[in-house]
N, C-alpha and C. Protein backbone atom coordinates (compact mmCIF):
# COMPACT_ATOMS: atom_id res chain seq x y z
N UNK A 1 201.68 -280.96 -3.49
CA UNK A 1 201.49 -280.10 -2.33
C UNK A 1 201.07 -278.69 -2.75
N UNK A 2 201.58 -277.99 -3.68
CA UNK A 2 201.57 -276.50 -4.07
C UNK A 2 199.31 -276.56 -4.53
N UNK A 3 199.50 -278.11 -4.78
CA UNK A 3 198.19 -277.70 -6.10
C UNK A 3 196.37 -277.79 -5.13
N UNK A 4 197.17 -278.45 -3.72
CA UNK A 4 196.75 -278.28 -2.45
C UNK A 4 196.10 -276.91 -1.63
N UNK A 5 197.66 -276.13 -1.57
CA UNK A 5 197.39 -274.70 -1.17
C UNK A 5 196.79 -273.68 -1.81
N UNK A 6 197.24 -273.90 -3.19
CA UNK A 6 196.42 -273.12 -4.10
C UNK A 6 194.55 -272.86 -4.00
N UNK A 7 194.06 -273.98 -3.90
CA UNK A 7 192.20 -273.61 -3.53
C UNK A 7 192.34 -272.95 -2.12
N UNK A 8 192.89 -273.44 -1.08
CA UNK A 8 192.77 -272.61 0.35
C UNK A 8 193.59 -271.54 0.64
N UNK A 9 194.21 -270.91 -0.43
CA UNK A 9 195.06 -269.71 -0.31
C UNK A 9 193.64 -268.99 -1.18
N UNK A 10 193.45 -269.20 -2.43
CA UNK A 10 192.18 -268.63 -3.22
C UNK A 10 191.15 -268.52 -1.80
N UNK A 11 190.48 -269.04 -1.03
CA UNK A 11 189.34 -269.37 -0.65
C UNK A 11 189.60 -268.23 0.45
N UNK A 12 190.99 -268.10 1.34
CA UNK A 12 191.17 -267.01 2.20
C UNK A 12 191.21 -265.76 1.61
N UNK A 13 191.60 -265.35 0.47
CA UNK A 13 191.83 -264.28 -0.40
C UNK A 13 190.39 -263.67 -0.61
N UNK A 14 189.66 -264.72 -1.07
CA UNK A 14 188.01 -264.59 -1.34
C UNK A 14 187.19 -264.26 0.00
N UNK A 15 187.45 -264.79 1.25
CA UNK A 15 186.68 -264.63 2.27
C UNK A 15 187.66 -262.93 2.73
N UNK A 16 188.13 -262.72 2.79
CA UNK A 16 189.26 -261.22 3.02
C UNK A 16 188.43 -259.73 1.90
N UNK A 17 188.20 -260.15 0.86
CA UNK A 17 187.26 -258.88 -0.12
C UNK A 17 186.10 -258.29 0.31
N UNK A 18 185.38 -258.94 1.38
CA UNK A 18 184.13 -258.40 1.63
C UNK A 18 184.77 -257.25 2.78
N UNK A 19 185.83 -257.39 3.77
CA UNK A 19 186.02 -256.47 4.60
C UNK A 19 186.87 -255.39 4.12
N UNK A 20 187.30 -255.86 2.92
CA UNK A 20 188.48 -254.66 2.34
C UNK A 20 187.61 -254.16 1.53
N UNK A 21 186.09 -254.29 1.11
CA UNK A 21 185.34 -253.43 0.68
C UNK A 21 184.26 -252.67 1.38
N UNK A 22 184.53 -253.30 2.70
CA UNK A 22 183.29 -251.94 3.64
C UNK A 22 183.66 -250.71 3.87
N UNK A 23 182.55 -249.94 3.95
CA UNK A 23 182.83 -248.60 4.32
C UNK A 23 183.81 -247.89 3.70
N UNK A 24 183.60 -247.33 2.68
CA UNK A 24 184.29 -246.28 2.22
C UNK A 24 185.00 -244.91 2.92
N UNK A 25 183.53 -244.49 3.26
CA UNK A 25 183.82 -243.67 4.04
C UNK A 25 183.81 -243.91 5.37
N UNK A 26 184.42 -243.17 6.43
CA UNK A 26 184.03 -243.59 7.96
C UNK A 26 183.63 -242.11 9.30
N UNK A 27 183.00 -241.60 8.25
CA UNK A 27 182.61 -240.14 9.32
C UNK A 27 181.14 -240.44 9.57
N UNK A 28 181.51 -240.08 11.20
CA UNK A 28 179.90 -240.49 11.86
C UNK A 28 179.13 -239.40 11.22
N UNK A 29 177.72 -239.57 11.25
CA UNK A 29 176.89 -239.47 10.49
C UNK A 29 176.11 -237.35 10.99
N UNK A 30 176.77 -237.91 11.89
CA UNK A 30 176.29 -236.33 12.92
C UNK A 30 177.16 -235.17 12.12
N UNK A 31 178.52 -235.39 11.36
CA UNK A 31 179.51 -234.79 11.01
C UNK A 31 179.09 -234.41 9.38
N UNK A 32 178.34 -235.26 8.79
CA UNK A 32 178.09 -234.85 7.39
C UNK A 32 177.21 -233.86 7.05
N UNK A 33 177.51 -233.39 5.72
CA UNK A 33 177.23 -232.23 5.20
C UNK A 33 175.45 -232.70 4.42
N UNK A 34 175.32 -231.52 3.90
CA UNK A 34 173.31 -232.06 3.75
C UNK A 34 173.95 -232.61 2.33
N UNK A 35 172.87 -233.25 1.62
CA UNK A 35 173.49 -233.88 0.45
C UNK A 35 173.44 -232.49 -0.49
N UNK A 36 172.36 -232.01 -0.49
CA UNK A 36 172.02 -230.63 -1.26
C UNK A 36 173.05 -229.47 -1.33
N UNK A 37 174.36 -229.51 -0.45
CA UNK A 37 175.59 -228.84 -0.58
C UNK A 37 176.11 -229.50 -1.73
N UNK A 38 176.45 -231.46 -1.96
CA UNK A 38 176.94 -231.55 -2.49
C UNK A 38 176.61 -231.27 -4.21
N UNK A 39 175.22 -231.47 -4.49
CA UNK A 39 174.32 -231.49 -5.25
C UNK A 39 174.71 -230.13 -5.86
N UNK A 40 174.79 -229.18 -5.43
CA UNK A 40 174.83 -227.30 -5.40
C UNK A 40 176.51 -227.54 -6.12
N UNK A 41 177.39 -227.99 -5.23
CA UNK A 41 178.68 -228.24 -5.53
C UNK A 41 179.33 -228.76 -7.02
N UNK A 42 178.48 -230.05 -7.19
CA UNK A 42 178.83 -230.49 -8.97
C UNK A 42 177.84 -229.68 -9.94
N UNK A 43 176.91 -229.38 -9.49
CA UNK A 43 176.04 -228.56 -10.12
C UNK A 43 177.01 -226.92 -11.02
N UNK A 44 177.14 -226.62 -10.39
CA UNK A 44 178.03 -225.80 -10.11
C UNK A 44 179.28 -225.57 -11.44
N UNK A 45 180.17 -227.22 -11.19
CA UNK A 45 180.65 -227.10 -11.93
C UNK A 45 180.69 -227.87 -13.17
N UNK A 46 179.47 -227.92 -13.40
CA UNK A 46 178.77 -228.80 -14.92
C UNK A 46 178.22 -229.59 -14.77
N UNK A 47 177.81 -230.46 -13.86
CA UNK A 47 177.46 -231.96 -13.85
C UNK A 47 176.15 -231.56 -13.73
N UNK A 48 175.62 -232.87 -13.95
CA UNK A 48 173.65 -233.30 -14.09
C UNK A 48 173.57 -234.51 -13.22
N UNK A 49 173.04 -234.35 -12.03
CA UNK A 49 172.57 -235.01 -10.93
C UNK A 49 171.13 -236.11 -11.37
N UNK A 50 171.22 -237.44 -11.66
CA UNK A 50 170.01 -237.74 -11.65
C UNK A 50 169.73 -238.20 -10.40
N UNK A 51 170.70 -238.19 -9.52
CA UNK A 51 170.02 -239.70 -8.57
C UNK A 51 171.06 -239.36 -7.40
N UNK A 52 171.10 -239.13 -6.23
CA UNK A 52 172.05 -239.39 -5.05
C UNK A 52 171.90 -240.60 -3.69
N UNK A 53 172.59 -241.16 -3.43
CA UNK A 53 171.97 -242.12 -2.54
C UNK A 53 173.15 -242.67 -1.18
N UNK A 54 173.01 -243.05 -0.50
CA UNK A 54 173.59 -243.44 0.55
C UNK A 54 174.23 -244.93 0.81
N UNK A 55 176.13 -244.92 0.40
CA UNK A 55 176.03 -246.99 0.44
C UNK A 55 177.56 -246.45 0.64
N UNK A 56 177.90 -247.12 1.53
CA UNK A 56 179.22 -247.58 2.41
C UNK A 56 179.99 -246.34 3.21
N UNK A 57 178.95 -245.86 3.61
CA UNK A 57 179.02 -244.56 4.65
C UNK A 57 179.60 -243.47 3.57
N UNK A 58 178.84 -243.42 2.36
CA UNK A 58 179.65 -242.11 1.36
C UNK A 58 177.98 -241.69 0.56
N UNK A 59 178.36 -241.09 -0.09
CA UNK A 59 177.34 -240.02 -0.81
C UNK A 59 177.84 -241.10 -2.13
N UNK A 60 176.63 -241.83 -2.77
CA UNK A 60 176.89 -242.23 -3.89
C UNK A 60 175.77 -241.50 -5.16
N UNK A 61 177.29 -240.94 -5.87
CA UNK A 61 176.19 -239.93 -7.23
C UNK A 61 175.98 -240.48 -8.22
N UNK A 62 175.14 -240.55 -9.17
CA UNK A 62 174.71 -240.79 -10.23
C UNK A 62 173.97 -239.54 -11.26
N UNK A 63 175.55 -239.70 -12.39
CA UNK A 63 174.59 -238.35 -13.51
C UNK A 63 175.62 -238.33 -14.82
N UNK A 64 175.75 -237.06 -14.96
CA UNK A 64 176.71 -237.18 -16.15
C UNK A 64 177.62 -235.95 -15.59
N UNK A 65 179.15 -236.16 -15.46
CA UNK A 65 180.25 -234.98 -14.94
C UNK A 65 180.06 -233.67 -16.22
N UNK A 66 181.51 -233.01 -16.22
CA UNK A 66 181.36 -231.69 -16.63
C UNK A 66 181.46 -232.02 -18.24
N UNK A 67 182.02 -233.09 -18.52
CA UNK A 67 182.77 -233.73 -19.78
C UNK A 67 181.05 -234.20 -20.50
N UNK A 68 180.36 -234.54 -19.88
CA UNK A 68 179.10 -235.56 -20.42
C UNK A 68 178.93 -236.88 -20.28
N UNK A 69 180.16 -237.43 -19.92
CA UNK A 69 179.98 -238.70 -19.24
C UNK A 69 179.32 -239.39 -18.13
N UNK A 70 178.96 -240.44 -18.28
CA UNK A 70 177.62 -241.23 -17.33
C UNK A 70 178.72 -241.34 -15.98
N UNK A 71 178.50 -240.82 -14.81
CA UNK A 71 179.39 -241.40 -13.89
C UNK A 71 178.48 -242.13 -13.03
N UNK A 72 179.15 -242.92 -12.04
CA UNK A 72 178.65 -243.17 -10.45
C UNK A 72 179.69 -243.24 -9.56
N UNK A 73 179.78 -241.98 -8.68
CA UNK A 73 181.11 -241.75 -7.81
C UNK A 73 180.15 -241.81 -6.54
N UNK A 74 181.67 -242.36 -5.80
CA UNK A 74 181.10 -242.08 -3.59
C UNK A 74 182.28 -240.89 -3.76
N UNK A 75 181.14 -240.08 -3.26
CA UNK A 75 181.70 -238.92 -2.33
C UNK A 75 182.20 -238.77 -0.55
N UNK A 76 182.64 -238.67 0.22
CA UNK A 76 183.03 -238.56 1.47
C UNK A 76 182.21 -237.39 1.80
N UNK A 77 181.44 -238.10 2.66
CA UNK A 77 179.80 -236.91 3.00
C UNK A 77 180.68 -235.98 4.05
N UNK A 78 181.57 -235.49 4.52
CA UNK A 78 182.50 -234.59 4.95
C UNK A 78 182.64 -233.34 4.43
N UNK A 79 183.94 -234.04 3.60
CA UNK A 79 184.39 -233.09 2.97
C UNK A 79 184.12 -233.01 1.81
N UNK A 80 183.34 -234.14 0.76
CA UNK A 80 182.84 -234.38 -0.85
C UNK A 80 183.79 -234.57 -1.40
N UNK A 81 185.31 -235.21 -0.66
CA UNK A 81 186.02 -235.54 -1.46
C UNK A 81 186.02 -236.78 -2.16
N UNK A 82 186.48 -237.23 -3.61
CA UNK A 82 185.86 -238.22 -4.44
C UNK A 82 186.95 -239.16 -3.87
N UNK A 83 186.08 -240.31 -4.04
CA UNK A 83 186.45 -241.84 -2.88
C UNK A 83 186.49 -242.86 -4.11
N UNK A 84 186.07 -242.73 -5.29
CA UNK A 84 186.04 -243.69 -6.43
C UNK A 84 184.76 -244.17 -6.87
N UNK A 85 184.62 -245.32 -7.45
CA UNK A 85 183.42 -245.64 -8.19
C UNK A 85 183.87 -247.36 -7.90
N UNK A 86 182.51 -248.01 -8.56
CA UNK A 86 182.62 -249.46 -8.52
C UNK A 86 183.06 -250.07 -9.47
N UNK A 87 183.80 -249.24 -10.28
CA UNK A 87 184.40 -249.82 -11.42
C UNK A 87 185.69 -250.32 -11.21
């Protein structure tokens, strides 16, 4: 019986990840800041911007932080507070 539940407990667990990964952020779009604040903002304090782009309602950056490291963070197009990475 256990070796039963086990694939359809996995299979609900698996169908459940796609909604616990939408939208990061959730501020309507009228409310966000230009990206070029945020850009000005890490700039600012060391970082190298190669690339900024738009994926799960957040500011996703791509560059190297103050340290020199390769990042890719979502920002919260709000307030630019850091929301994590896909790692």
């Amino acid at each position: 019986m256990r070796f039963t539940l086990l694939p359809a407990a996995t299979l609900m667990i698996a169908a459940a990840l796609p909604a616990l990964a939408e939208d990061r952020c959730t501020v309507p779009e009228a409310d966000w800041r230009p990206v070029e604040e945020l850009k000005a903002d890490l700039t600012a304090k060391g970082w190298t911007i190669s690339n900024v782009k738009t994926e799960d309602g957040c500011y996703e950056v791509y560059g190297k932080d103050e340290k020199g490291e390769k990042v890719e963070i979502f920002f919260d197009p709000a307030t630019f507070e850091a929301k994590g990475s896909d790692d």
